[in-house]
Protein backbone atom coordinates (compact mmCIF):
# COMPACT_ATOMS: atom_id res chain seq x y z
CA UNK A 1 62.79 38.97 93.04
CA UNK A 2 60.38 41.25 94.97
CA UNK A 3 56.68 40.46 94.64
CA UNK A 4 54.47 43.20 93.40
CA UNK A 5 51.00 43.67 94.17
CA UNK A 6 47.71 44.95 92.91
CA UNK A 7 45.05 45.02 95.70
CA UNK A 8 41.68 45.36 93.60
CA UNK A 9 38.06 45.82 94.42
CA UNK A 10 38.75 47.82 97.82
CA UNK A 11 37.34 50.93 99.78
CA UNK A 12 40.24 53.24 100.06
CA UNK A 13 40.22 55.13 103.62
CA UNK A 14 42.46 58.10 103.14
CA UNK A 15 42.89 61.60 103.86
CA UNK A 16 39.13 62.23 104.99
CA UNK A 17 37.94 60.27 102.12
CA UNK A 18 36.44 56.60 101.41
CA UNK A 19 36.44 55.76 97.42
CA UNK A 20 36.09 52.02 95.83
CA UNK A 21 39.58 52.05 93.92
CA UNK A 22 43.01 49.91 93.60
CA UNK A 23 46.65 50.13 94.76
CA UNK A 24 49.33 48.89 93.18
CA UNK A 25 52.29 48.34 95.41
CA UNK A 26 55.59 47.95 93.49
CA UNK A 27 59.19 47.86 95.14
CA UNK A 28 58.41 48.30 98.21
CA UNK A 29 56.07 51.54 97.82
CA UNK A 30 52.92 52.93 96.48
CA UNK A 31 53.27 53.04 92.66
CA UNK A 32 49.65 53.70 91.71
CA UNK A 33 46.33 54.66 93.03
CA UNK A 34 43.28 54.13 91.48
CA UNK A 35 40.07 55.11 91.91
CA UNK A 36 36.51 54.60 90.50
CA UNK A 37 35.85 53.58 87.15
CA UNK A 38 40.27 54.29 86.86
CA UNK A 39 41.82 50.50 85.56
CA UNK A 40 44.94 49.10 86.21
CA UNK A 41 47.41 48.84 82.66
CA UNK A 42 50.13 47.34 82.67
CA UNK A 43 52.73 47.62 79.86
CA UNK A 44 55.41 45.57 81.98
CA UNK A 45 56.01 41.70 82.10
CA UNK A 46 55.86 41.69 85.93
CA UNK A 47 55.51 38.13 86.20
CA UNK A 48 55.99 39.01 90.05
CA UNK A 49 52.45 40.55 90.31
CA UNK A 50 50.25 39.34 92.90
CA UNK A 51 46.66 40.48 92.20
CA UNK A 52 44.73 40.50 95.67
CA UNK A 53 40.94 40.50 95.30
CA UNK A 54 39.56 42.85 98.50
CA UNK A 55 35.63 41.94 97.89
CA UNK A 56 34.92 44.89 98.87
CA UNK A 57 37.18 45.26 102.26
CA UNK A 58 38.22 48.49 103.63
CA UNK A 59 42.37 49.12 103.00
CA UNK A 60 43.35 51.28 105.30
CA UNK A 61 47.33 52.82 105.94
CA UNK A 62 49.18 50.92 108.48
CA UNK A 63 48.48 51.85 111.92
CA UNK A 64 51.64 54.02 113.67
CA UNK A 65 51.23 53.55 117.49
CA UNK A 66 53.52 56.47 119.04
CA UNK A 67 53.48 54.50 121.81
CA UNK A 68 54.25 50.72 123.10
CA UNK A 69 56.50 48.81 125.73
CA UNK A 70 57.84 46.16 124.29
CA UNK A 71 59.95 45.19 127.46
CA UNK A 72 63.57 44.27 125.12
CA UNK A 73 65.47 44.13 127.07
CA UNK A 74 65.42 43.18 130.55
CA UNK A 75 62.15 42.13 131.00
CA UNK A 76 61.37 39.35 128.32
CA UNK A 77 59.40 37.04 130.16
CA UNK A 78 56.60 39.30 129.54
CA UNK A 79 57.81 40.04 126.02
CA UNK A 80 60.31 41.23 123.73
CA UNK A 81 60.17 42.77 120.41
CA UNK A 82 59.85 39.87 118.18
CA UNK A 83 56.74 38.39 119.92
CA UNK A 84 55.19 41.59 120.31
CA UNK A 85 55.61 43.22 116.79
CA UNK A 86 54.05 40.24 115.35
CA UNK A 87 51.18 40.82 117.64
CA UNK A 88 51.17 44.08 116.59
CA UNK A 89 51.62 43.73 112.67
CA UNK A 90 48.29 41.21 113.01
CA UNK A 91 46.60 43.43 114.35
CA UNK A 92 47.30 45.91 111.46
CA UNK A 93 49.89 48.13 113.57
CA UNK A 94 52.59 48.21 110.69
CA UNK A 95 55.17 50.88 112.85
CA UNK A 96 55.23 51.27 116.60
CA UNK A 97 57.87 53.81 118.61
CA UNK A 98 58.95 52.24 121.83
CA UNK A 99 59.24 53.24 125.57
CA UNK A 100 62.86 53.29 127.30
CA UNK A 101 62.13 52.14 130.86
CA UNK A 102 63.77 48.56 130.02
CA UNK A 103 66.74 46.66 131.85
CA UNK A 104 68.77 48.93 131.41
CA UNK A 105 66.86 52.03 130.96
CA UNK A 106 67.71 53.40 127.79
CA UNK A 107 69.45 56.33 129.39
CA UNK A 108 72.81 56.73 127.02
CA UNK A 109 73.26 57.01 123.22
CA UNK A 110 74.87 52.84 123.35
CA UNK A 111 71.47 51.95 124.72
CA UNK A 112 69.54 53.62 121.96
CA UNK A 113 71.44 52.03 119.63
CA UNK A 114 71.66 48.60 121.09
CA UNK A 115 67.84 48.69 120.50
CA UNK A 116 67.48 49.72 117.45
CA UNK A 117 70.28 47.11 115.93
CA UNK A 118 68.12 44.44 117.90
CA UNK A 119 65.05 45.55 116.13
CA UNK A 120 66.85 45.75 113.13
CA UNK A 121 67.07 41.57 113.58
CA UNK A 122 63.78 40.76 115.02
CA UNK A 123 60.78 43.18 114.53
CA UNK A 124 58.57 42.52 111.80
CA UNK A 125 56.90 46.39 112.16
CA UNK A 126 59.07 49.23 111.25
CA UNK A 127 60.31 50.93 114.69
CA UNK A 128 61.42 53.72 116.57
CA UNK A 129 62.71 54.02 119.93
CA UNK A 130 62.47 56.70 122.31
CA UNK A 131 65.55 58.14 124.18
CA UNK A 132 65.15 58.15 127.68
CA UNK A 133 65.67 61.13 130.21
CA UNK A 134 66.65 61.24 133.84
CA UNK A 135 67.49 63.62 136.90
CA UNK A 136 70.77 63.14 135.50
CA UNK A 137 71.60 62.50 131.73
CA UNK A 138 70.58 66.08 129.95
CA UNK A 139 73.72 66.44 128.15
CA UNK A 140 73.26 62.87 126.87
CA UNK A 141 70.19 63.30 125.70
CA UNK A 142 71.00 66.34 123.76
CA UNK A 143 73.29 64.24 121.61
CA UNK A 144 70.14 61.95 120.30
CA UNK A 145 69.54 62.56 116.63
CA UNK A 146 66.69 63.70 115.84
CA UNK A 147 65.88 62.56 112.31
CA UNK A 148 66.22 59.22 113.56
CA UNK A 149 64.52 58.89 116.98
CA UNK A 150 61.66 59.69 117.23
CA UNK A 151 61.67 61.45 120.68
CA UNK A 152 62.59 62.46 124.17
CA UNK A 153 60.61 60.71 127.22
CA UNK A 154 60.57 62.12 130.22
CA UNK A 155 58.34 60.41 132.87
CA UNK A 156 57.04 63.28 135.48
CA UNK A 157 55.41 60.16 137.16
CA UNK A 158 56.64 57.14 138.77
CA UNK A 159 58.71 54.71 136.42
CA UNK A 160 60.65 51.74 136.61
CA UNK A 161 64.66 52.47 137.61
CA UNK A 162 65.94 55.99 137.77
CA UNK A 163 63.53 57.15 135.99
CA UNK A 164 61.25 59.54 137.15
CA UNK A 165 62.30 62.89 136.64
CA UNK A 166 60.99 65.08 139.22
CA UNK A 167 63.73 67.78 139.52
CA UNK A 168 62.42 71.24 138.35
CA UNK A 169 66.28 72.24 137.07
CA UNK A 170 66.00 69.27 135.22
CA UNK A 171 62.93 69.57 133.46
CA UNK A 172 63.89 73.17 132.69
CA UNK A 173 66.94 72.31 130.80
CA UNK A 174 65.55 69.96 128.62
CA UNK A 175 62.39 71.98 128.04
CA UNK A 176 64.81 74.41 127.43
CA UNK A 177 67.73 73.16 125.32
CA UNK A 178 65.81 69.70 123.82
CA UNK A 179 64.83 70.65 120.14
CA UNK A 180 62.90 67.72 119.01
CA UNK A 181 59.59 66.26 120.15
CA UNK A 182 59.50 65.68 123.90
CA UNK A 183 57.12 63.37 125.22
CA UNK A 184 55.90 62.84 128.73
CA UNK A 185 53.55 60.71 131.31
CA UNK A 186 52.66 63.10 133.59
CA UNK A 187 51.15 62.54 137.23
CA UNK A 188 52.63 64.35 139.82
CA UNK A 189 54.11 61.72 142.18
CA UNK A 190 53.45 64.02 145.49
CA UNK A 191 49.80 63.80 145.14
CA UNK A 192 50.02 60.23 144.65
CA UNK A 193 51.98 59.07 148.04
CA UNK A 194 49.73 61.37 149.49
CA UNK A 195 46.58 59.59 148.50
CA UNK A 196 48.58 56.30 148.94
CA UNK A 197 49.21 57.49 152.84
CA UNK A 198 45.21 57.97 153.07
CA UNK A 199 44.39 54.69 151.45
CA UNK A 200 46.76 52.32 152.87
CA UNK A 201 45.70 53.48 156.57
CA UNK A 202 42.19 52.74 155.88
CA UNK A 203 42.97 49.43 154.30
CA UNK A 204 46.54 48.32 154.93
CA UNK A 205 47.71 46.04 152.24
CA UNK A 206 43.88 45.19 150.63
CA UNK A 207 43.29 48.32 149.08
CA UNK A 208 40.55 47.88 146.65
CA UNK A 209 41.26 48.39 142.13
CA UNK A 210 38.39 51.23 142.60
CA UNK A 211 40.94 52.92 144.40
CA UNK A 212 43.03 52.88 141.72
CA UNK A 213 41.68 55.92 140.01
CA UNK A 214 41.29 58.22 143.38
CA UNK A 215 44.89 57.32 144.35
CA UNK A 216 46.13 57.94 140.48
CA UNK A 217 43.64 60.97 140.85
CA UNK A 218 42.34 63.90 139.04
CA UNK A 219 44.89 66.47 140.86
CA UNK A 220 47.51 64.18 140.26
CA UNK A 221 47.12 63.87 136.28
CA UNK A 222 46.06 67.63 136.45
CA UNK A 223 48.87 69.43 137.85
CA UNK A 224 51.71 67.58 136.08
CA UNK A 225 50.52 68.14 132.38
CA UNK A 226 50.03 72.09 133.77
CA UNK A 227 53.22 72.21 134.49
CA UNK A 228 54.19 70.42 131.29
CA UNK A 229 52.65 72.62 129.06
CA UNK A 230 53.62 75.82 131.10
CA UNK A 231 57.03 74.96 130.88
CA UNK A 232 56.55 74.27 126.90
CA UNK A 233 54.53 77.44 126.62
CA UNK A 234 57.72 79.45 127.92
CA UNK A 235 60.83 77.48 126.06
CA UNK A 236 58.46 76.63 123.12
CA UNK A 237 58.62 73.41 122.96
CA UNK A 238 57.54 70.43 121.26
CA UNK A 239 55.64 69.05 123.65
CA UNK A 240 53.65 65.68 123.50
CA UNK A 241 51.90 64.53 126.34
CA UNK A 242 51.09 60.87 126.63
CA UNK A 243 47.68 58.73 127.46
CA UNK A 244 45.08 61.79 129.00
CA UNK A 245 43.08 60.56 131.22
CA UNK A 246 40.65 63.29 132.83
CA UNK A 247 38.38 65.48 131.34
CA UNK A 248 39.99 68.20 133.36
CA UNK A 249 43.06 68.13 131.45
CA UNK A 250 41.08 68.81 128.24
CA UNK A 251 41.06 72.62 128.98
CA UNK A 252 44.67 72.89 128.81
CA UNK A 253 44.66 72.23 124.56
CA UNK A 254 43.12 74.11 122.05
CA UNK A 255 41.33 72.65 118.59
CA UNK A 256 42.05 76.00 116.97
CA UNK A 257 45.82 75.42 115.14
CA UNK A 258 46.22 72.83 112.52
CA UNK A 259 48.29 69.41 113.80
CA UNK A 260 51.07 70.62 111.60
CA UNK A 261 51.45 73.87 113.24
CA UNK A 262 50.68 72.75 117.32
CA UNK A 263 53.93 73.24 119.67
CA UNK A 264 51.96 70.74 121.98
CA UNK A 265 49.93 68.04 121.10
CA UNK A 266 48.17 64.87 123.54
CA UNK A 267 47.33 61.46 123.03
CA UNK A 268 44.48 59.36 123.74
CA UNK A 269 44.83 55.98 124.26
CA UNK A 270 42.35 52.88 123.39
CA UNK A 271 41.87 51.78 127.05
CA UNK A 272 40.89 55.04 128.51
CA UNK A 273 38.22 54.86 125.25
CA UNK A 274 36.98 51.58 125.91
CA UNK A 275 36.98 51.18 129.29
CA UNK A 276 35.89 53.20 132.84
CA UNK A 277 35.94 53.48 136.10
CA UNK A 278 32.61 50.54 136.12
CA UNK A 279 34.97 48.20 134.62
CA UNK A 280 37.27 47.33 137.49
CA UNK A 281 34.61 45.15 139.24
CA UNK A 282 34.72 43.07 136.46
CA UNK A 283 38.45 43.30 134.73
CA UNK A 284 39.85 43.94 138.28
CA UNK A 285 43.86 44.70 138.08
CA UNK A 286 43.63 43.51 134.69
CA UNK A 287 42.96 46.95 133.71
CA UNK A 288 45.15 48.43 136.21
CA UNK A 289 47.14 51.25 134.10
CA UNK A 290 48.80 54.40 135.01
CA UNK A 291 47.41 56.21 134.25
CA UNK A 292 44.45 54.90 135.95
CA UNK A 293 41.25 54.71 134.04
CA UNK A 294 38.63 56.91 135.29
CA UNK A 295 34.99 58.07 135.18
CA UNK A 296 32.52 57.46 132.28
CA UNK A 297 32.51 61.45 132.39
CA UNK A 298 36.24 61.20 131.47
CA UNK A 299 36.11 58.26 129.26
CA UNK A 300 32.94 60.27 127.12
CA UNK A 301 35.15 63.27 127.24
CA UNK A 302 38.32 61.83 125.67
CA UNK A 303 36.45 60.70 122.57
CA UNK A 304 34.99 63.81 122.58
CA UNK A 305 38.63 65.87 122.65
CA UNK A 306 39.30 63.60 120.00
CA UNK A 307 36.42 64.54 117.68
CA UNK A 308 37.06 68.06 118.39
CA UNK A 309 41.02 67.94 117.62
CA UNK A 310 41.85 68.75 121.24
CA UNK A 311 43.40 65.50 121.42
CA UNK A 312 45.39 64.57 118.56
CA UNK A 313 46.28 60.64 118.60
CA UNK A 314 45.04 57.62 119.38
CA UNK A 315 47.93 55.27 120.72
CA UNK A 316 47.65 51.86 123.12
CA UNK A 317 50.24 52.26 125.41
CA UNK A 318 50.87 48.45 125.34
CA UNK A 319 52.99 46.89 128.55
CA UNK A 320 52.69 43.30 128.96
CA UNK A 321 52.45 41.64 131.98
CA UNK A 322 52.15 38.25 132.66
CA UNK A 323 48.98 37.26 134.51
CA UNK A 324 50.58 35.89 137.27
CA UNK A 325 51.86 39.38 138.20
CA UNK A 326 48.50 40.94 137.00
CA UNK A 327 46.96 38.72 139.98
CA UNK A 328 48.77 40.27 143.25
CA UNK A 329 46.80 42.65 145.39
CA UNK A 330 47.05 46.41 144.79
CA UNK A 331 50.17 47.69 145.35
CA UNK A 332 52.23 44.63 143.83
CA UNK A 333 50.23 43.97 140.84
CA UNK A 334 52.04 46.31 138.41
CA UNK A 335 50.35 48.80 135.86
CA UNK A 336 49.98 48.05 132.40
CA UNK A 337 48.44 45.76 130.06
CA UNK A 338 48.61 44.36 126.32
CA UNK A 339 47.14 45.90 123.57
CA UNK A 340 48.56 45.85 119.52
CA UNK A 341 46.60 43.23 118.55
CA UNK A 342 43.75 44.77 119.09
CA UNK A 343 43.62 48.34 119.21
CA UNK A 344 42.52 48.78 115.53
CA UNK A 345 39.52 46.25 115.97
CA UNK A 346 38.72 47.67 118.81
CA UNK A 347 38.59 51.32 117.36
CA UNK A 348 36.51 49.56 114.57
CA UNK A 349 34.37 48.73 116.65
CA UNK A 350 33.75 51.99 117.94
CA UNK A 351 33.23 53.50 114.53
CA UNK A 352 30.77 50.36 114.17
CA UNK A 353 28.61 52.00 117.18
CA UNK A 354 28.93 55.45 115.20
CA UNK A 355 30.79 57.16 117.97
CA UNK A 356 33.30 58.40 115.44
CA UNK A 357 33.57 57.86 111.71
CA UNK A 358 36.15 55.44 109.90
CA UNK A 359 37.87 58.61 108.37
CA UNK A 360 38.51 60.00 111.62
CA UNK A 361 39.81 56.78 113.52
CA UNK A 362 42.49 57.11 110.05
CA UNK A 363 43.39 60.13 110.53
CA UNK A 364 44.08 59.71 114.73
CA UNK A 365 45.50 56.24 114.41
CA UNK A 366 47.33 56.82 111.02
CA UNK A 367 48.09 60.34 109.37
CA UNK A 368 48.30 62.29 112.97
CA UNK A 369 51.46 60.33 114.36
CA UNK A 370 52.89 60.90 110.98
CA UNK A 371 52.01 64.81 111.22
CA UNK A 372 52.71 64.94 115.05
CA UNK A 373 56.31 63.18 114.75
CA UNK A 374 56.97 64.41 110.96
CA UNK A 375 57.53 60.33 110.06
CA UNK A 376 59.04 60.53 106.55
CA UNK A 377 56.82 58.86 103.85
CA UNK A 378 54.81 56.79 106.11
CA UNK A 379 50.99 57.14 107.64
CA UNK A 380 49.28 58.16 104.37
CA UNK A 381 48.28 55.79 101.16
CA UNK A 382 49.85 58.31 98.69
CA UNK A 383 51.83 57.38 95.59
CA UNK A 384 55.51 57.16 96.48
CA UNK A 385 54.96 56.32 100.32
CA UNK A 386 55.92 52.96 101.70
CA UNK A 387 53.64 50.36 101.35
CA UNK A 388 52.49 50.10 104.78
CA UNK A 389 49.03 49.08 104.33
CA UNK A 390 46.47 46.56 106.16
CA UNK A 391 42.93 45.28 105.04
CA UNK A 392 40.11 44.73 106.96
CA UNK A 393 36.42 42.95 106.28
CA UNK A 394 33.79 44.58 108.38
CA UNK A 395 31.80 41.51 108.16
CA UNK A 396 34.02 38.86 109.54
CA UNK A 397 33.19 38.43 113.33
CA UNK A 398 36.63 37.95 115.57
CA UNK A 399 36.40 36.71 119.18
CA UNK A 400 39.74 37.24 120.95
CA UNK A 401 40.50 34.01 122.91
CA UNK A 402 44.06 32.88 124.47
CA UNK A 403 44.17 30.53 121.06
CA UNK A 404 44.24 33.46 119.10
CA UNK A 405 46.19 35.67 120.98
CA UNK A 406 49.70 36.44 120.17
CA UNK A 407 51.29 38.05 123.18
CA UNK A 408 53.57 36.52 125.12
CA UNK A 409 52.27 37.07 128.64
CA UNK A 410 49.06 34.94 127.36
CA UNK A 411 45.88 37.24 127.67
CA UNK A 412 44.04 40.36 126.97
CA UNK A 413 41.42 42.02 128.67
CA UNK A 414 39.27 41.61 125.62
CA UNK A 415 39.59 37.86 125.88
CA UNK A 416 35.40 36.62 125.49
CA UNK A 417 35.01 39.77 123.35
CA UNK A 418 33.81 39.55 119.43
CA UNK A 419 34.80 42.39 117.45
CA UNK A 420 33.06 43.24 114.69
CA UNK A 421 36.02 42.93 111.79
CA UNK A 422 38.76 40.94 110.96
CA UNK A 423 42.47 42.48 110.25
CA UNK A 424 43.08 39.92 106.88
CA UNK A 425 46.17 41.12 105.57
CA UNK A 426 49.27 43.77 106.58
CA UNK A 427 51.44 44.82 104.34
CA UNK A 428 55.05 46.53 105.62
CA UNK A 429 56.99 48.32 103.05
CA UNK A 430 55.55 46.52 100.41
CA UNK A 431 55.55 42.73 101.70
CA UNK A 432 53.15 40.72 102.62
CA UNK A 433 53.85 40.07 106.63
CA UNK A 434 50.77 39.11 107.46
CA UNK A 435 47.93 36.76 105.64
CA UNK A 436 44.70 35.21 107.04
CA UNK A 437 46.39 34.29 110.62
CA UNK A 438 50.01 33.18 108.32
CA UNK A 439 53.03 35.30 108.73
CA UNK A 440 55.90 35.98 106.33
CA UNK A 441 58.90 36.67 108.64
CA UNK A 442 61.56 36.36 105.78
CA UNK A 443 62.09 40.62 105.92
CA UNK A 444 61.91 42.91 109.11
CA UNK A 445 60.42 46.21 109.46
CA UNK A 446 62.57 48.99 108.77
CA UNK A 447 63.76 51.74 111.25
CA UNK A 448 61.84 54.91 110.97
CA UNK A 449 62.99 58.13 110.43
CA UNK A 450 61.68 61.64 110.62
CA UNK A 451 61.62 65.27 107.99
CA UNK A 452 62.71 67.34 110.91
């Protein structure tokens, strides 16, 4: 028999709210919410009633990360879905949607759902997987379902495979003809072999991480999302553009429509918060990404897009490498780096140094993917929603070291760093996954799906 709970003596963060309450999580869902002086009852003999004691913790709604590469398949030796949901779920990320430049890329409707049965058997975080486009494969990707999957990448930047899709007739036909939520990584890959050209004459093979940023530039990031949101301004679509990284790229969003009601929505993601352009002396290639980090003036302006609603989610963008790759020079050391376990402490952390409030960091980590990809019952702590929940003490120190860390490539580039809080528990529909560094595997996540 299922095990109930009641988690008691909490601060519910919710829906621009923090109250001291309870939540009683029954079947797999939210049964019951209650708040102030408001007592649990019971009439029932639910001998299968776990009461969990919060002293006071924050309980927060699973964290939804719209997007993660998880590297299944293909690419395993840096991680696959089983070793990275579990980072993931510790790190109170309870549903993740997943990138489709694997081995194979995800580029036909068998691929999608070779994933998603392989999830099915080893994630312990609900899932979702992206369909993946190419120069090549529109009328396959017009026959993904779209209360299923949870979207439509299209990289208008350099990817692994065949990936990059850099044909204009292309990207009109599925801006045109795609109906459901179209995401994209956009850097236009001109202006970056130009500035490649520049670079690698003046310093051959050793060109330095600084670089990274002026070769990955401004212009680059710039004029692809442009043309991205031009070309969903006239086929209206439902644009979502991945990971901003300039402040320049700000002015193309506006604040003033509702989440529910925005054709085209952008994404923030925890390393281009965290981290700048001063960083790579220290973190060198460790914090190579594309795209690149940038500028303290970006990095300010991101959070601030996000406090003003110009930017919509907050997302990690996790891609594993092992450190052994990490470690080449420039141009072999590959972009990307691992995040899950730590995006939520690390956004904690920020709301620790009051650069946004807890009831934001919710609302861009939690209820905005759920609004921005109409998820179905998930993202909120609402009566009837899964039970996708995590709780976190404030005032338990956590310093990431490579005994703690859960990755399989090994290391994170907040190794030496103590956070402020500890993630104690995740919940995922209703079960206890995760407990005080012990993991309940016996039930995987469940695939998501979508109210479209």
């Amino acid at each position: 028999m299922k095990t109930d709970f009641l988690i008691t003596n909490v601060t519910i963060v919710n829906e621009g709210l923090s109250k001291s309450g309870s939540v009683l999580v029954k079947d797999g869902l939210i049964a019951d919410i209650f708040t102030g002086d408001r007592k649990f009852e019971s009439n029932d003999t639910n001998h299968n009633l776990r009461i969990i004691d919060g002293k006071g913790q924050l309980l927060l709604p699973g964290v939804i990360d719209d997007q993660v590469h998880f590297r299944d398949p293909g690419l395993t030796h840096k991680g696959d879905i089983y070793s990275e949901s579990k980072a993931a779920v510790a790190g109170g990320t309870t549903s993740f949607m997943e990138m489709p430049n694997t081995i194979p890329n995800v580029l036909t409707q068998e691929l999608l759902e070779e994933k998603y049965k392989m999830a099915a058997e080893k994630s312990l975080a609900n899932f979702s997987f992206y369909m993946g486009a190419s120069n090549d494969n529109v009328d396959e990707i017009l026959k993904t379902d779209h209360k299923t999957v949870c979207g439509v990448k299209v990289f208008m930047g350099a990817s692994t495979g065949n990936m990059l899709v850099d044909n204009i007739d292309t990207l009109n036909k599925i801006f045109s003809k795609v109906k459901m939520l179209v995401a994209v990584h956009c850097e236009d890959e001109p202006t970056i072999q130009a500035n490649v050209k520049i670079f690698r004459e003046k310093y051959g093979e050793d060109v330095p991480i600084e670089a990274h940023p002026l070769i990955r530039s401004e212009k680059a990031c710039y004029k692809s999302s442009k043309l991205a949101v031009g070309l969903a301004k006239l086929y209206n679509t439902r644009l979502h553009i991945l990971h901003l990284s300039t402040e320049k790229e700000l002015e193309l969003f506006n604040s003033d429509t509702p989440l529910s009601k925005k054709r085209i929505t952008a994404e923030a993601c925890v390393h281009h918060l965290w981290f700048n352009s001063s960083d790579y002396s220290r973190l060198g290639t460790r914090i190579k990404w594309n795209p690149a980090i940038k500028t303290k003036q970006d990095q300010q302006a991101i959070l601030q897009g996000l406090l003003d609603n110009k930017l919509d989610v907050i997302a990690t963008d996790h891609a594993p490498h092992t450190l052994e790759e990490k470690s080449n020079t420039y141009f072999k050391a590959p972009s990307g780096g691992p995040l899950v376990q730590h995006s939520l402490l690390a956004m904690l952390d920020m709301v620790a140094k009051e650069k946004l409030t807890i009831e934001k960091m919710v609302e861009k980590m939690c209820h905005a993917p759920a609004i921005c990809f109409q998820v179905e019952k998930r993202g909120y702590i609402r009566k009837g929603y899964h039970a996708d929940l995590v709780l976190v003490d404030t005032n338990k120190p956590y310093t990431v070291s490579k005994e703690n860390i859960l990755y399989r490539c090994g290391w994170s580039p907040f190794e030496g760093h103590t956070f402020k809080s500890t993630v104690t528990h995740t919940f995922v529909n209703g079960n206890l996954v995760y407990e005080n560094g012990n993991f309940d595997e016996s039930t995987k996540g469940q695939r998501l799906t979508f109210q479209r």
